[in-house]
N, C-alpha and C. Protein backbone atom coordinates (compact mmCIF):
# COMPACT_ATOMS: atom_id res chain seq x y z
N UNK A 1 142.62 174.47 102.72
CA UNK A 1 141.87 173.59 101.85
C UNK A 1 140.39 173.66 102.22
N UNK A 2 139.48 173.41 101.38
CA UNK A 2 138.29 173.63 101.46
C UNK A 2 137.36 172.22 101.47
N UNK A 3 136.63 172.24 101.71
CA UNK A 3 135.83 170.85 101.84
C UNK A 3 134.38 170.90 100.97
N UNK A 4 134.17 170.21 100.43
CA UNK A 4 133.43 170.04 99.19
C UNK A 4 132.35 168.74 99.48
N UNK A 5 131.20 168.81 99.72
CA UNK A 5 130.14 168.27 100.11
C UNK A 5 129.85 167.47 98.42
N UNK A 6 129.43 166.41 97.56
CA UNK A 6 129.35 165.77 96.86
C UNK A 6 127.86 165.48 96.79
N UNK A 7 127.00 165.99 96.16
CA UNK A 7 125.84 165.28 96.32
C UNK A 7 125.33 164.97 94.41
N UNK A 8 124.74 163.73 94.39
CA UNK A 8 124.50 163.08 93.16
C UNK A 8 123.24 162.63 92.94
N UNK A 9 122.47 163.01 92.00
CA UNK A 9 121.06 163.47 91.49
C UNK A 9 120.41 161.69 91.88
N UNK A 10 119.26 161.95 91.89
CA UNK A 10 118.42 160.76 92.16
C UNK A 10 118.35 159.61 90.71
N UNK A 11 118.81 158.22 91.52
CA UNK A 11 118.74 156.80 90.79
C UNK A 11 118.40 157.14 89.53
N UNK A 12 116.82 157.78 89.49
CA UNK A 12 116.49 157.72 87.90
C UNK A 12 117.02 158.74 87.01
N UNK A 13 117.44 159.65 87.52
CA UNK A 13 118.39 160.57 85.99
C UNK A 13 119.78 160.81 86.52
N UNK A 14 120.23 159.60 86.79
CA UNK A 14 122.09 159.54 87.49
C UNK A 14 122.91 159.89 85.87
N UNK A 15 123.61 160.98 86.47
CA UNK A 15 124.32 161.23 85.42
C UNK A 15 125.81 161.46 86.16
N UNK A 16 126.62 161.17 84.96
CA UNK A 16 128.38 161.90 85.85
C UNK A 16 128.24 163.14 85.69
N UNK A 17 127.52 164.23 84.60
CA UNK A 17 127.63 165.35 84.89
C UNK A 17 126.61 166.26 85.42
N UNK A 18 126.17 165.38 86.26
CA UNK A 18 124.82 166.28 87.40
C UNK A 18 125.13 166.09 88.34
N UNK A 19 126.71 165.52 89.01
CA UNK A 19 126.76 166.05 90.21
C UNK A 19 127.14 167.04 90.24
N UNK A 20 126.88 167.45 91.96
CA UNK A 20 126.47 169.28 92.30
C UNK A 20 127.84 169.12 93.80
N UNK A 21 128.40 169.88 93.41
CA UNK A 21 129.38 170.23 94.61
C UNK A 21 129.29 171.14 95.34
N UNK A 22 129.26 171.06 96.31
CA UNK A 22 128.46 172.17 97.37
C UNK A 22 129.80 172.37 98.53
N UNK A 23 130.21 173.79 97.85
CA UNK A 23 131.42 174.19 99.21
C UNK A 23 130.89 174.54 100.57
N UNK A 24 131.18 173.54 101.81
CA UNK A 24 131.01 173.53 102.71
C UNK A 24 131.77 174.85 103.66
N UNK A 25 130.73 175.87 104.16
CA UNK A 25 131.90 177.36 104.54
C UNK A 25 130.61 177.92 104.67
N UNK A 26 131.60 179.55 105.25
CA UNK A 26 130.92 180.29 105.07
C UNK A 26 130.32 181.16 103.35
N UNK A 27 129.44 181.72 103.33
CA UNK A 27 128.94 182.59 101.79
C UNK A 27 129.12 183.87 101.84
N UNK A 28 129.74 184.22 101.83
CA UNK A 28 129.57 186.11 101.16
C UNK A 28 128.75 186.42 100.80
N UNK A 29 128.36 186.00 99.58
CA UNK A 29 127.52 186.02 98.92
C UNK A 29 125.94 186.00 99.25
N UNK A 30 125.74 184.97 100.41
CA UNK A 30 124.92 184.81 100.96
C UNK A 30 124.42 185.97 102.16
N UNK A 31 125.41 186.21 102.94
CA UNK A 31 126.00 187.04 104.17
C UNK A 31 125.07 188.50 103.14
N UNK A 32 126.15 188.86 102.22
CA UNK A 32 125.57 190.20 101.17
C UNK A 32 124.26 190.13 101.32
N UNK A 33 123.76 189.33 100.45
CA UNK A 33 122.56 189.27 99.48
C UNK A 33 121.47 188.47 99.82
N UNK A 34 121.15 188.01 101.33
CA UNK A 34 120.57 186.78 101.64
C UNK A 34 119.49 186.50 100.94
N UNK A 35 118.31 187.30 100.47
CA UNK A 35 117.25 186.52 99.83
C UNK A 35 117.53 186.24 98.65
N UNK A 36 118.26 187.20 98.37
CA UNK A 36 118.29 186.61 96.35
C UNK A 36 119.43 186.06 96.57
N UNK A 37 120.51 185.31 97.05
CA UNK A 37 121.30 184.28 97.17
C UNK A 37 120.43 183.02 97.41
N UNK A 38 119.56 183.16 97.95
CA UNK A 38 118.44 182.01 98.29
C UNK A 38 117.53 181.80 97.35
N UNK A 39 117.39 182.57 96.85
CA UNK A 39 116.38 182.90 95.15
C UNK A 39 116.94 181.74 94.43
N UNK A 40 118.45 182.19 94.28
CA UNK A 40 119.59 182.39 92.95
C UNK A 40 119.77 180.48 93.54
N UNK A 41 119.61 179.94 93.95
CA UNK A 41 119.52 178.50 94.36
C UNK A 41 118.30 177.92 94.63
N UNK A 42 116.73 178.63 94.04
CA UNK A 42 115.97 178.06 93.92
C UNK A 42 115.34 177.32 95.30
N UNK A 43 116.13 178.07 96.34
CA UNK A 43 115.17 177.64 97.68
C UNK A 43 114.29 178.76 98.36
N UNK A 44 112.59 179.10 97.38
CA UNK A 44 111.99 179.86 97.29
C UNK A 44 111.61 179.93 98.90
N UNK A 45 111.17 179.24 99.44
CA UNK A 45 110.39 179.59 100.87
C UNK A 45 111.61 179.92 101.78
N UNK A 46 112.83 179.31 102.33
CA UNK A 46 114.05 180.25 102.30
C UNK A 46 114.01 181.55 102.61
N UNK A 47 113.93 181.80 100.95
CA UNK A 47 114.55 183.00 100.10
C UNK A 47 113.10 184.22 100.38
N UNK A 48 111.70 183.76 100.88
CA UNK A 48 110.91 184.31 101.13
C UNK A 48 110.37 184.43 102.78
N UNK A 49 110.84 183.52 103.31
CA UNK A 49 111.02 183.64 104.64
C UNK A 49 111.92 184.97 105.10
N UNK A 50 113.20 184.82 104.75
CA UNK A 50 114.32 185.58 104.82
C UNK A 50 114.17 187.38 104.61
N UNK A 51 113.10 187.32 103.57
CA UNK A 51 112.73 188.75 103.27
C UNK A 51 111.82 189.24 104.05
N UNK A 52 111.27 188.29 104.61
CA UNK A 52 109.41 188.58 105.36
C UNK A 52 110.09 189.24 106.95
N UNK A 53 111.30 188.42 107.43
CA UNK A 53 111.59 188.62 108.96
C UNK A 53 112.58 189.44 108.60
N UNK A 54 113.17 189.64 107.99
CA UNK A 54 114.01 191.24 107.86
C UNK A 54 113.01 192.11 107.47
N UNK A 55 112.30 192.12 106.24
CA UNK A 55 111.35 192.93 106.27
C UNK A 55 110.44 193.90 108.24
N UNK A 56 110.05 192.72 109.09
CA UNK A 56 109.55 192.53 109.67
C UNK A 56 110.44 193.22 110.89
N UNK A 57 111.91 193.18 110.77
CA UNK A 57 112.67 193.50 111.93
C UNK A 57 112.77 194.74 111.80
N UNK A 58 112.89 195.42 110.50
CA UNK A 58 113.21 196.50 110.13
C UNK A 58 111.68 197.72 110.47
N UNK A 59 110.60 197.14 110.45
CA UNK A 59 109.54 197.75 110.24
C UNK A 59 109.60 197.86 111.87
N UNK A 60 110.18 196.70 112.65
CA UNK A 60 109.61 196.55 113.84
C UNK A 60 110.78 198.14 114.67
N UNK A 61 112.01 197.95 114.35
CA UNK A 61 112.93 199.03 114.54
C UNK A 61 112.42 200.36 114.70
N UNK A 62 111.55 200.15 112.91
CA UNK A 62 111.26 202.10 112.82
C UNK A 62 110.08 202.41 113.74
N UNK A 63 109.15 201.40 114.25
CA UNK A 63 107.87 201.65 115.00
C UNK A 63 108.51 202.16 116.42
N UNK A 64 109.23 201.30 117.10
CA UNK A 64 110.21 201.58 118.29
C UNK A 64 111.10 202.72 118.77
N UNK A 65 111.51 203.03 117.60
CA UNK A 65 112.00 203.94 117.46
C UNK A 65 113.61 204.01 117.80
N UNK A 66 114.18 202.34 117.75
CA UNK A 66 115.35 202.13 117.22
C UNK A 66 115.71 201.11 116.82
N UNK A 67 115.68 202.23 115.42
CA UNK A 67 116.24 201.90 114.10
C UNK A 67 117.28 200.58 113.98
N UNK A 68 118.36 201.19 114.97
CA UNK A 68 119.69 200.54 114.61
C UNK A 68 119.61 199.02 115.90
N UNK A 69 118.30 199.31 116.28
CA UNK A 69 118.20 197.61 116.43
C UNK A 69 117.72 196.69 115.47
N UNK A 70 116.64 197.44 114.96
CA UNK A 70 116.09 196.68 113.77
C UNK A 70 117.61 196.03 112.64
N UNK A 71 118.28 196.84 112.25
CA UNK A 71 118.93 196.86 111.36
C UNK A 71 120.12 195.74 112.11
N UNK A 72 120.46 195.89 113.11
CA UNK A 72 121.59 194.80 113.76
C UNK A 72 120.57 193.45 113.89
N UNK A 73 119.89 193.57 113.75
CA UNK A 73 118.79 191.63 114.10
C UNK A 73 118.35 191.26 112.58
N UNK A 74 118.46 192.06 111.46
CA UNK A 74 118.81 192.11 110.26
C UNK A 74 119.84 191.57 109.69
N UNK A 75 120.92 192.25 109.88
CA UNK A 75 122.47 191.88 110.15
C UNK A 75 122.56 190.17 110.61
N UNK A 76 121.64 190.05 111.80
CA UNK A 76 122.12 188.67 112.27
C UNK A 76 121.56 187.71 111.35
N UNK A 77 120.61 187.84 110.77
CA UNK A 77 119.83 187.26 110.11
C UNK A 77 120.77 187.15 108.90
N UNK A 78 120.95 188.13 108.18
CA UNK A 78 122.35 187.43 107.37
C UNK A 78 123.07 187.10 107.69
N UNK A 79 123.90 186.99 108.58
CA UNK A 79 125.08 186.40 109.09
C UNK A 79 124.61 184.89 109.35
N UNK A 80 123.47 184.66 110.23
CA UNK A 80 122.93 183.02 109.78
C UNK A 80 122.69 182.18 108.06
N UNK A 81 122.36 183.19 107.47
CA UNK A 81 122.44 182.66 106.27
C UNK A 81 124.20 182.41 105.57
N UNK A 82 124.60 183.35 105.85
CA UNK A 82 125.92 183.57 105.49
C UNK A 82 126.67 181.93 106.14
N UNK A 83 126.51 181.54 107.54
CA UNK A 83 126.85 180.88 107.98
C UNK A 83 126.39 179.64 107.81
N UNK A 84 125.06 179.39 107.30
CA UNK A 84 124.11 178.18 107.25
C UNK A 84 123.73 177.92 105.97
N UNK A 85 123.90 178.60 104.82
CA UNK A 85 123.44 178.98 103.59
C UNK A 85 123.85 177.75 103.23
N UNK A 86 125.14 177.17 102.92
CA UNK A 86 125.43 175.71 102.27
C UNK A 86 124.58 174.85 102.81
N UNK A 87 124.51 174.71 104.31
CA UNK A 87 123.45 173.62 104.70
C UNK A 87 122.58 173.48 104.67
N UNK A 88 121.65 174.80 104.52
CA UNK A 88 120.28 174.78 103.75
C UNK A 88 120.25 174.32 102.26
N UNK A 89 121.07 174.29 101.08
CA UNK A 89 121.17 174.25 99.68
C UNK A 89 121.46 172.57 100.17
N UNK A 90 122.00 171.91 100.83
CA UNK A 90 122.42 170.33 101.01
C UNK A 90 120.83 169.66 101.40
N UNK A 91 120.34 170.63 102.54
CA UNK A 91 119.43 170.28 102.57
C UNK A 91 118.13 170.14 101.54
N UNK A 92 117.76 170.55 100.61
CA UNK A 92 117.10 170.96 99.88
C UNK A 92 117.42 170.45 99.17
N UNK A 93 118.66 169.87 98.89
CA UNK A 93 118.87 169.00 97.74
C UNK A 93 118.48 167.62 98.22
N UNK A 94 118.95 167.05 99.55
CA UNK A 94 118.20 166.10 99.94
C UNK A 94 116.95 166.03 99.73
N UNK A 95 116.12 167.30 100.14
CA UNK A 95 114.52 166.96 99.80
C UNK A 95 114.20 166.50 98.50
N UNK A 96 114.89 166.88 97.29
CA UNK A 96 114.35 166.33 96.17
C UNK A 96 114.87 165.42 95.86
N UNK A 97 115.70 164.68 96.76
CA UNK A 97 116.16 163.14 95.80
C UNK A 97 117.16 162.96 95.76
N UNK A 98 117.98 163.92 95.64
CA UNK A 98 119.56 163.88 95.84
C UNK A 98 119.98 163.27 96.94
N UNK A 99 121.59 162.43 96.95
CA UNK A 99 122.09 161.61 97.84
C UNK A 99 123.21 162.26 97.66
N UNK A 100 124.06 161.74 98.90
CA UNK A 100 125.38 162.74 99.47
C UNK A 100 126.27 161.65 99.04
N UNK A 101 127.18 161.81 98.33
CA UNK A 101 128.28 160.54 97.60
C UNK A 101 129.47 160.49 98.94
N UNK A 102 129.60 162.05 99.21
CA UNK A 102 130.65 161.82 100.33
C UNK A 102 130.97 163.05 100.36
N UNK A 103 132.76 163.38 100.71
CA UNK A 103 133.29 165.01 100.77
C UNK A 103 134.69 164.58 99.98
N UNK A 104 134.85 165.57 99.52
CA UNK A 104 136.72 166.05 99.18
C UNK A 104 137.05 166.93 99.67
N UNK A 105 138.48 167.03 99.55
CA UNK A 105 139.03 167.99 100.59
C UNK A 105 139.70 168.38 98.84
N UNK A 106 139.53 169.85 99.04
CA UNK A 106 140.91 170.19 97.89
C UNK A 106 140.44 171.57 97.53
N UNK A 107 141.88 172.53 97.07
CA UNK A 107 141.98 174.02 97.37
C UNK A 107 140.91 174.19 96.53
N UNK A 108 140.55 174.20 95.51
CA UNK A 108 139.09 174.55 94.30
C UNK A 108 138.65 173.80 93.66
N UNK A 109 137.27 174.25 92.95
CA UNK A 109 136.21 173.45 92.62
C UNK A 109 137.04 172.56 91.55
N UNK A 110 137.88 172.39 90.25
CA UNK A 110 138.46 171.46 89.57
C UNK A 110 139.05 170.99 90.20
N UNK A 111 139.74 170.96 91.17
CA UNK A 111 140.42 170.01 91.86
C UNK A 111 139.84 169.20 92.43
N UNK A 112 138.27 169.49 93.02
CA UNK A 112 137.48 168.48 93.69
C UNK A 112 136.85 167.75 92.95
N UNK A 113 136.33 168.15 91.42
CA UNK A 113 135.56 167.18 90.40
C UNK A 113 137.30 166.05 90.24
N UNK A 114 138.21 166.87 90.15
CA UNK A 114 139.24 165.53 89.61
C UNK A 114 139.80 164.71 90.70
N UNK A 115 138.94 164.87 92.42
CA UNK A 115 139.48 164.12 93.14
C UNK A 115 138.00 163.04 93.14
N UNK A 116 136.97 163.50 93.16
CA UNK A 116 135.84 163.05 92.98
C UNK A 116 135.91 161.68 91.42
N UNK A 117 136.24 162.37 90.64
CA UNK A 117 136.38 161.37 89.02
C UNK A 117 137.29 160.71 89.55
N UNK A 118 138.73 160.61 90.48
CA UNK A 118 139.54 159.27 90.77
C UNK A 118 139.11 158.61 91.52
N UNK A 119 138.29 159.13 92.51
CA UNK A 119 137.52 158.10 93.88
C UNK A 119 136.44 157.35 93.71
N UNK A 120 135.52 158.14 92.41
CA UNK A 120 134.48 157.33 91.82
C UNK A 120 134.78 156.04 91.57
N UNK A 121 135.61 156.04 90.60
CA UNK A 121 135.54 154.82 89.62
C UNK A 121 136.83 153.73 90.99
N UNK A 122 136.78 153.70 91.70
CA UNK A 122 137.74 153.05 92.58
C UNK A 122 136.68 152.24 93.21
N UNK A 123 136.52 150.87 92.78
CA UNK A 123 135.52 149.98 93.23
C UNK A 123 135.74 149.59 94.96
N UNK A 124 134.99 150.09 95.81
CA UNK A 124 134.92 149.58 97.29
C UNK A 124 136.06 148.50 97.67
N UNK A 125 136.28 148.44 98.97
CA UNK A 125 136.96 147.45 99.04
C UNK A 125 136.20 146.53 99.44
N UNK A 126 136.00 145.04 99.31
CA UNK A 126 135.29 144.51 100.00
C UNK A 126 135.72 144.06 101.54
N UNK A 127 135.23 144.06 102.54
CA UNK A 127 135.35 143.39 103.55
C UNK A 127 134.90 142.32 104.10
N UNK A 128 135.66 141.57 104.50
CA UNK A 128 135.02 140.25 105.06
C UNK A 128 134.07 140.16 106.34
N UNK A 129 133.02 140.04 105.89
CA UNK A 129 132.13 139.90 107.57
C UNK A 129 133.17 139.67 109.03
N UNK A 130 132.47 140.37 109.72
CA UNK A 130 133.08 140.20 111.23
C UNK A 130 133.02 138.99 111.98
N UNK A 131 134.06 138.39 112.17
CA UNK A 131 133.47 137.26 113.32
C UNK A 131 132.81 137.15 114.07
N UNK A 132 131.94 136.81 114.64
CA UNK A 132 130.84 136.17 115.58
C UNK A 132 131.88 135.99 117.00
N UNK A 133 131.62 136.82 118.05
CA UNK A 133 132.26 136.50 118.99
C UNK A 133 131.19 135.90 120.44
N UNK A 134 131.22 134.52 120.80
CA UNK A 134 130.71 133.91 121.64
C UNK A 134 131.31 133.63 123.07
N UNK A 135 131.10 133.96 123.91
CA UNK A 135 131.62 134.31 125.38
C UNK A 135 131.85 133.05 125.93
N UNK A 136 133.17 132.97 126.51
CA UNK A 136 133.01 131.30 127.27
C UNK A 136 132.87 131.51 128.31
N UNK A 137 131.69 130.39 129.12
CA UNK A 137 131.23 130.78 130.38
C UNK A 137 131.99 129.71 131.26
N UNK A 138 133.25 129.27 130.38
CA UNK A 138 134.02 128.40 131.90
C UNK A 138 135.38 129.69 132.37
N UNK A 139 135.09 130.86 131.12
CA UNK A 139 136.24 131.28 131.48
C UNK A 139 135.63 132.92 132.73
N UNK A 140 134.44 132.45 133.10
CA UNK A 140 133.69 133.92 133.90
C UNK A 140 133.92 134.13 134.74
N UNK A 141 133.60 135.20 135.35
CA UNK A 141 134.56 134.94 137.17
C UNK A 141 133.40 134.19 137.87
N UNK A 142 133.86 134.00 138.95
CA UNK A 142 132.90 133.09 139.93
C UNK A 142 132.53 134.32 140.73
N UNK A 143 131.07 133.61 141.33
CA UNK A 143 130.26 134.99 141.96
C UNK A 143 131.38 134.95 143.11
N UNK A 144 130.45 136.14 143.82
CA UNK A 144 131.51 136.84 145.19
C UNK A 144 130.51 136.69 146.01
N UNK A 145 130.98 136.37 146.87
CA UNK A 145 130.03 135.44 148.40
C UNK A 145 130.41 136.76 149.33
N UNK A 146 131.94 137.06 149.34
CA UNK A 146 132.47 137.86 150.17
C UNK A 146 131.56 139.02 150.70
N UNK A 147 132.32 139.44 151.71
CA UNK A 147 131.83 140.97 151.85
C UNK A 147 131.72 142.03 151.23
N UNK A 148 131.14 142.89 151.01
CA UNK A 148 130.55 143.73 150.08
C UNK A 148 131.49 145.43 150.55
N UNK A 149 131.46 146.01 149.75
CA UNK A 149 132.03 147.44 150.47
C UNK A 149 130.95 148.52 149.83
N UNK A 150 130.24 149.54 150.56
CA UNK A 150 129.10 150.36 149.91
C UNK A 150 128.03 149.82 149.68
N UNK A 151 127.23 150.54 148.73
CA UNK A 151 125.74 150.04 148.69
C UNK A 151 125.39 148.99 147.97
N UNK A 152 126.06 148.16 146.95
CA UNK A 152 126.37 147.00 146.18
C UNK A 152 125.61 146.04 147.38
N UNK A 153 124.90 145.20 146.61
CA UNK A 153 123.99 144.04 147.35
C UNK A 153 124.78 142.58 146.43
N UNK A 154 125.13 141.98 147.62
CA UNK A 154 126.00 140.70 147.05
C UNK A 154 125.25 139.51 147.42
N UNK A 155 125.26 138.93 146.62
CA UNK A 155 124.22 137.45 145.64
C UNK A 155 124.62 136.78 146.79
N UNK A 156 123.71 136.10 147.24
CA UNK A 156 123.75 135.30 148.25
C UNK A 156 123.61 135.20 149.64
N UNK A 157 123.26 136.63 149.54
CA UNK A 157 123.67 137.04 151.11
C UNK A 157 122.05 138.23 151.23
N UNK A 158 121.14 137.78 152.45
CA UNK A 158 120.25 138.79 152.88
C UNK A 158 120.79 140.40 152.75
């Protein structure tokens, strides 16, 4: 089962069909294609960062004169996106306003809008405030006069 991150557009244009479900995982897609997967979700600095330091690893490889380091610190660099790619898109959605409703758990994306549409409309439960708990001080222990064992300094005593 897959886990499905819920996030729902800001107070002033709340709609039921602008929430954005964001599968929590790894991306292929991302892993593949890292800048234009980062494009293709509109997280431009990302998606231009991402090209500048691969760009940058790769150039740095061929000056060195190996290649196939450049190209493996490349590699890692997608594989962080691949791995981090949802949490950057959560993030970014936070920056503009978006709020996180919660998660579902469920094998695919219709299954999570129809676990999401039954949990919505399921009004909170209310809970009753917590009791106030006040300590009784006839019920405390009485100090210790006694002898002490270790470095403990006991009340009453030089």
């Amino acid at each position: 089962m897959a886990i499905y991150v819920v996030m729902e557009p800001p107070a002033g244009r709340a709609k039921a069909d602008e929430t954005t479900f964001v599968r929590d995982g790894f991306t292929w897609l991302g892993f593949l294609f890292s800048p234009l997967w980062l494009a293709w979700h509109r997280l431009w600095i990302e998606a231009a960062l991402t090209f500048v330091v691969m760009a940058i690893l790769s150039m740095l490889g061929e000056k060195l004169g190996l290649a196939w380091a450049g190209s493996a610190l490349s590699l890692l660099v997608s594989l962080y996106i691949g791995l981090e790619g949802q949490g950057l898109l959560i993030a970014a959605l936070r920056r503009r306003g978006w709020h996180e409703w919660g998660v579902v758990e469920a094998d695919r994306l219709d299954g999570a809008e129809t676990r999401h549409a039954l949990e919505a409309d399921v009004p909170p439960d209310e809970q009753p405030p917590a009791p106030r708990i006040v300590p009784d001080a006839n019920l405390a222990r009485p100090t210790q006069t006694g002898m002490a064992l270790g470095l403990t300094h006991t009340p009453g005593r030089p």
